[in-house]
N, C-alpha and C. Protein backbone atom coordinates (compact mmCIF):
# COMPACT_ATOMS: atom_id res chain seq x y z
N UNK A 1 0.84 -1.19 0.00
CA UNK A 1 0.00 0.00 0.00
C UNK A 1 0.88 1.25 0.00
N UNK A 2 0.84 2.34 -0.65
CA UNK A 2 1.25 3.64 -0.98
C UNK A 2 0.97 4.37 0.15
N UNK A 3 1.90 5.26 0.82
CA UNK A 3 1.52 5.79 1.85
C UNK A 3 0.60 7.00 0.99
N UNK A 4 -0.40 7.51 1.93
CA UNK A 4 -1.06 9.03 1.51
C UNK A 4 -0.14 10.13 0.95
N UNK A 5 -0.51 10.74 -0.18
CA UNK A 5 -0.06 11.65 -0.90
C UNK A 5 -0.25 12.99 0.38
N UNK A 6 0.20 13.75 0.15
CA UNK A 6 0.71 15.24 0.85
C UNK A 6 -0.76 16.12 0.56
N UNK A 7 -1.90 16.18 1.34
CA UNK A 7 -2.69 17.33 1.05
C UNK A 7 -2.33 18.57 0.68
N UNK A 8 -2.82 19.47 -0.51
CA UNK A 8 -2.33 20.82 -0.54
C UNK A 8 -2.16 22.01 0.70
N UNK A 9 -3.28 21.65 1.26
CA UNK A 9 -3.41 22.23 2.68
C UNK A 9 -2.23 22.08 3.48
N UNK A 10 -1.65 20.83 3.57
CA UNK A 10 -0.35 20.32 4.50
C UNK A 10 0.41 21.07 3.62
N UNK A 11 0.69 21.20 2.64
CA UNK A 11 1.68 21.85 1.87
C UNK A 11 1.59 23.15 2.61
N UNK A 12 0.68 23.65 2.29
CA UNK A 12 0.71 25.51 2.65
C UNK A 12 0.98 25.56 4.25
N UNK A 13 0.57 24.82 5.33
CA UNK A 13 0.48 25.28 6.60
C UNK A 13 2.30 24.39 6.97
N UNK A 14 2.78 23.91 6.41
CA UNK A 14 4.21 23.31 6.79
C UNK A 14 5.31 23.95 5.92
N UNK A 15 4.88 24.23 5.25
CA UNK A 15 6.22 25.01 4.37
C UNK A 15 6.25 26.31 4.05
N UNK A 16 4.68 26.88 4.26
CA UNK A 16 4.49 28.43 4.39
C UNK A 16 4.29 28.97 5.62
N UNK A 17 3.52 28.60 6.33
CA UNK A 17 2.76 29.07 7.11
C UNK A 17 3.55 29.17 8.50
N UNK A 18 3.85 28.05 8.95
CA UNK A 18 5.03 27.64 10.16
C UNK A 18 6.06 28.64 9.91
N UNK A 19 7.07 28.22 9.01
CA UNK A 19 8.18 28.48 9.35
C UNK A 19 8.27 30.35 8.52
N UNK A 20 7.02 30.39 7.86
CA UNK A 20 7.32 32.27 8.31
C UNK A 20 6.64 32.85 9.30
N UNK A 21 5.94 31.92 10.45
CA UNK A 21 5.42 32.68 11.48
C UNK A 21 4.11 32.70 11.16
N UNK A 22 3.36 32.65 10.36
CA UNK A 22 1.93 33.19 9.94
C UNK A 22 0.95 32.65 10.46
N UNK A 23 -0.02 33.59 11.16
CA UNK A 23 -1.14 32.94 11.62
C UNK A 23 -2.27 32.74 10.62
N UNK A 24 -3.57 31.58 11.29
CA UNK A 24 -4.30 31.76 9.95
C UNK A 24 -5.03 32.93 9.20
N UNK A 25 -5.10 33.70 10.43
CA UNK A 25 -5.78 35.26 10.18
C UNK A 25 -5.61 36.02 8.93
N UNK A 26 -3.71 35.22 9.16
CA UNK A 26 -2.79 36.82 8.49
C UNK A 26 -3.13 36.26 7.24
N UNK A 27 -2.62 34.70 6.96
CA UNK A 27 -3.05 34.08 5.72
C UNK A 27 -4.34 34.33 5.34
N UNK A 28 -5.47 33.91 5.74
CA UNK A 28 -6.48 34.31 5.21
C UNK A 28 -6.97 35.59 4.64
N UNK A 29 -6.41 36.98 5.23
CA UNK A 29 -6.53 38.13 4.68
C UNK A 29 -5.60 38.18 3.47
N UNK A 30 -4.22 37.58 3.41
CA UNK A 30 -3.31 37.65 2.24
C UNK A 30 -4.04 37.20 1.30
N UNK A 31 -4.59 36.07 1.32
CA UNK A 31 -5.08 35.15 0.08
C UNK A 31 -6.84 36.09 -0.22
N UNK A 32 -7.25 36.88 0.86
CA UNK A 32 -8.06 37.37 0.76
C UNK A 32 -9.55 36.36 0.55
N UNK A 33 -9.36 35.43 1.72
CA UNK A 33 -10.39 34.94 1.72
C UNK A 33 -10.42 34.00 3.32
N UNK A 34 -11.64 34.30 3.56
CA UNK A 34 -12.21 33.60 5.17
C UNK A 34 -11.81 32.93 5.76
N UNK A 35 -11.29 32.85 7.09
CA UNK A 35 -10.32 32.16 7.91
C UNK A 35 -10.55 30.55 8.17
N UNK A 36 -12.32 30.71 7.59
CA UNK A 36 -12.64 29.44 8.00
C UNK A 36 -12.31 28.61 6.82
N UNK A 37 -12.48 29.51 5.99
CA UNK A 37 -12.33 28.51 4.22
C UNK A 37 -10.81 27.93 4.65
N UNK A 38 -9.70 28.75 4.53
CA UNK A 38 -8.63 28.80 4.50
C UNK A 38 -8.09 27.44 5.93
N UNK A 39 -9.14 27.27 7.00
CA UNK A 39 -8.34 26.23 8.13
C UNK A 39 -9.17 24.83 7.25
N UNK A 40 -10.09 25.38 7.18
CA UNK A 40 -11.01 24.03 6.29
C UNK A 40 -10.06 23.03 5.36
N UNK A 41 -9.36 24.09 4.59
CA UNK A 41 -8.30 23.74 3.42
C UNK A 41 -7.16 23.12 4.06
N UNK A 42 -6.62 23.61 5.00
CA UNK A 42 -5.41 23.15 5.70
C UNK A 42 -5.67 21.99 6.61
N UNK A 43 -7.12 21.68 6.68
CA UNK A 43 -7.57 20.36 7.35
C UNK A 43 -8.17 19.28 6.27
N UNK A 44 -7.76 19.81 5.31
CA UNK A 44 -7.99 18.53 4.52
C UNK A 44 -9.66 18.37 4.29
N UNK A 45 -10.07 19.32 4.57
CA UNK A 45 -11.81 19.20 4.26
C UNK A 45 -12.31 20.02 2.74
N UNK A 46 -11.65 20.98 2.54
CA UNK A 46 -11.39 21.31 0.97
C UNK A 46 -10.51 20.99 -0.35
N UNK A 47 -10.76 21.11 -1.39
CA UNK A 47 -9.98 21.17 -2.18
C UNK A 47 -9.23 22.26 -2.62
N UNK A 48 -8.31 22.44 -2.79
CA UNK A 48 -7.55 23.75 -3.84
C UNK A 48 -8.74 23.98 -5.20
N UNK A 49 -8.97 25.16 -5.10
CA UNK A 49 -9.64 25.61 -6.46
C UNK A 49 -8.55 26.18 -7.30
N UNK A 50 -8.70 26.44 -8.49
CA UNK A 50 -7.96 27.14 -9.33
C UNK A 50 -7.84 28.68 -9.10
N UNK A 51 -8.71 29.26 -8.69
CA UNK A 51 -8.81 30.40 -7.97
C UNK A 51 -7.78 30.64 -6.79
N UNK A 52 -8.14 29.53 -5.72
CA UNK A 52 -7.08 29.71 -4.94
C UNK A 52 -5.77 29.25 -5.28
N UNK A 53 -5.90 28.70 -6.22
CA UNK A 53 -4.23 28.02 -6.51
C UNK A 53 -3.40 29.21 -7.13
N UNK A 54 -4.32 29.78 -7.72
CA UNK A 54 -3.56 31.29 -8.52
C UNK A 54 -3.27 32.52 -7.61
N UNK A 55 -4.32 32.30 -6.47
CA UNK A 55 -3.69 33.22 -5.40
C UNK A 55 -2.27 32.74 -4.52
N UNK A 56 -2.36 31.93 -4.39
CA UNK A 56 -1.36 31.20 -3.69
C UNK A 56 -0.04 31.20 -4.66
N UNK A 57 -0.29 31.24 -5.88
CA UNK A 57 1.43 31.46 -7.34
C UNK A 57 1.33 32.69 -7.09
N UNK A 58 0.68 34.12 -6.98
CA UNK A 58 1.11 35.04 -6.19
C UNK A 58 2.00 35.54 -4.93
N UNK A 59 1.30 35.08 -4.27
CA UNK A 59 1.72 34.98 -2.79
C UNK A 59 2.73 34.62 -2.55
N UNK A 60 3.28 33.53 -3.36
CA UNK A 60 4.26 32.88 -2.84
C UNK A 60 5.01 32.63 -4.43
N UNK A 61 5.29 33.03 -4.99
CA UNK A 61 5.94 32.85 -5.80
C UNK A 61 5.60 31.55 -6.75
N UNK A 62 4.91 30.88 -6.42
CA UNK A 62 4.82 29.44 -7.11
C UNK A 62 3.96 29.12 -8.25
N UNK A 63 4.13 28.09 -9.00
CA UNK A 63 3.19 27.89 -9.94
C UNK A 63 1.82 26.91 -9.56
N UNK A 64 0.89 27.57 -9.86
CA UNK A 64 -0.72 27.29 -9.91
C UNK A 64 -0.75 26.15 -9.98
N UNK A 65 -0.31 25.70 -11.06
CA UNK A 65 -0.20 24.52 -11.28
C UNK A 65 0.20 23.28 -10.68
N UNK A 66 1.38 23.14 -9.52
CA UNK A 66 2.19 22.46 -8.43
C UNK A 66 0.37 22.59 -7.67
N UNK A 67 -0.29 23.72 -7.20
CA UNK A 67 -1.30 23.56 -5.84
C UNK A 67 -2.46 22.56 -6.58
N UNK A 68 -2.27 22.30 -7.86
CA UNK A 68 -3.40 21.68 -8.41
C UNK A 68 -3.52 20.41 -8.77
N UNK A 69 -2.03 20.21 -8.90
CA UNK A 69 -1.44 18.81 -9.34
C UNK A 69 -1.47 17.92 -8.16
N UNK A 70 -1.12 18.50 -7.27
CA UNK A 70 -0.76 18.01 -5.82
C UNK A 70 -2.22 17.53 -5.13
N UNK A 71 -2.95 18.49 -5.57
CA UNK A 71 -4.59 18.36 -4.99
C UNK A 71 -5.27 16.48 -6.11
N UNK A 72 -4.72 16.65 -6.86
CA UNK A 72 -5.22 15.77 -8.28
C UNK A 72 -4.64 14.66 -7.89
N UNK A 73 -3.20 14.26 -7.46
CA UNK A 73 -2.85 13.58 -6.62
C UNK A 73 -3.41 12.77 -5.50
N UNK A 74 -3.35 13.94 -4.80
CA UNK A 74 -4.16 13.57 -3.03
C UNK A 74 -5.48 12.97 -3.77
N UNK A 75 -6.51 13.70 -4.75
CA UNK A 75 -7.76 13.11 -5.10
C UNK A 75 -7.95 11.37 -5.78
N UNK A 76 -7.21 11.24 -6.39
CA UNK A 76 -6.57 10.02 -7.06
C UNK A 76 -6.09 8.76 -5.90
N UNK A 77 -5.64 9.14 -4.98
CA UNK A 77 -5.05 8.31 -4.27
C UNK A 77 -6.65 7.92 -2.81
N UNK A 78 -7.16 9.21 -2.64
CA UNK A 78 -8.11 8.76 -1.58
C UNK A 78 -9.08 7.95 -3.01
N UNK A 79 -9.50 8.37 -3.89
CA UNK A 79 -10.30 7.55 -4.76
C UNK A 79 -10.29 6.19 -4.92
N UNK A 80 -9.07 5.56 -5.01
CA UNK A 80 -8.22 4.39 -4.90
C UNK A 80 -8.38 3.64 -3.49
N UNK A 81 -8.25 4.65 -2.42
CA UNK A 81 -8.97 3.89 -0.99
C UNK A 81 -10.21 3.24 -1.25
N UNK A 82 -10.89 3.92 -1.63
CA UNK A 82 -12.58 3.45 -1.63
C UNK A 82 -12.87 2.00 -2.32
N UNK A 83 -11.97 1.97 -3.58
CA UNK A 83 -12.31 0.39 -4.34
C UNK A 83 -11.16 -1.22 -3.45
């Protein structure tokens, strides 16, 4: 069995969020959207939208594409749990 792929959420709150200090507040006003959307996401209860994935290649320098792939991933692999 494959261990679980990396939620996008785990991505943003371990490699952004931690180690520059950021609370979810601050993030959620950066990305300009609701604190609750934004912990929802980092708990693995949302998906990355394309919307937010393009805020986030702002923010952080990165490509849209990495928050979407990664999400397509994680989706693919819990899909695969179920059968």
């Amino acid at each position: 069995m494959q261990r679980e792929p990396t939620h996008p959420g785990i991505f943003l709150e371990e490699d952004y969020l931690k180690p520059l200090g950021l609370s979810h507040a601050t993030m959620a006003k950066l990305l300009g959207i609701e604190e609750a959307t934004l912990e929802a996401f980092i708990h693995k209860e949302l998906s990355v939208s394309k919307e937010l994935a393009m805020r986030l290649e702002h923010l952080f320098n990165t490509e849209w594409e990495f928050w979407m792939n990664t999400q397509r991933t994680y989706d693919r692999w819990i899909e695969n749990q179920m059968h």
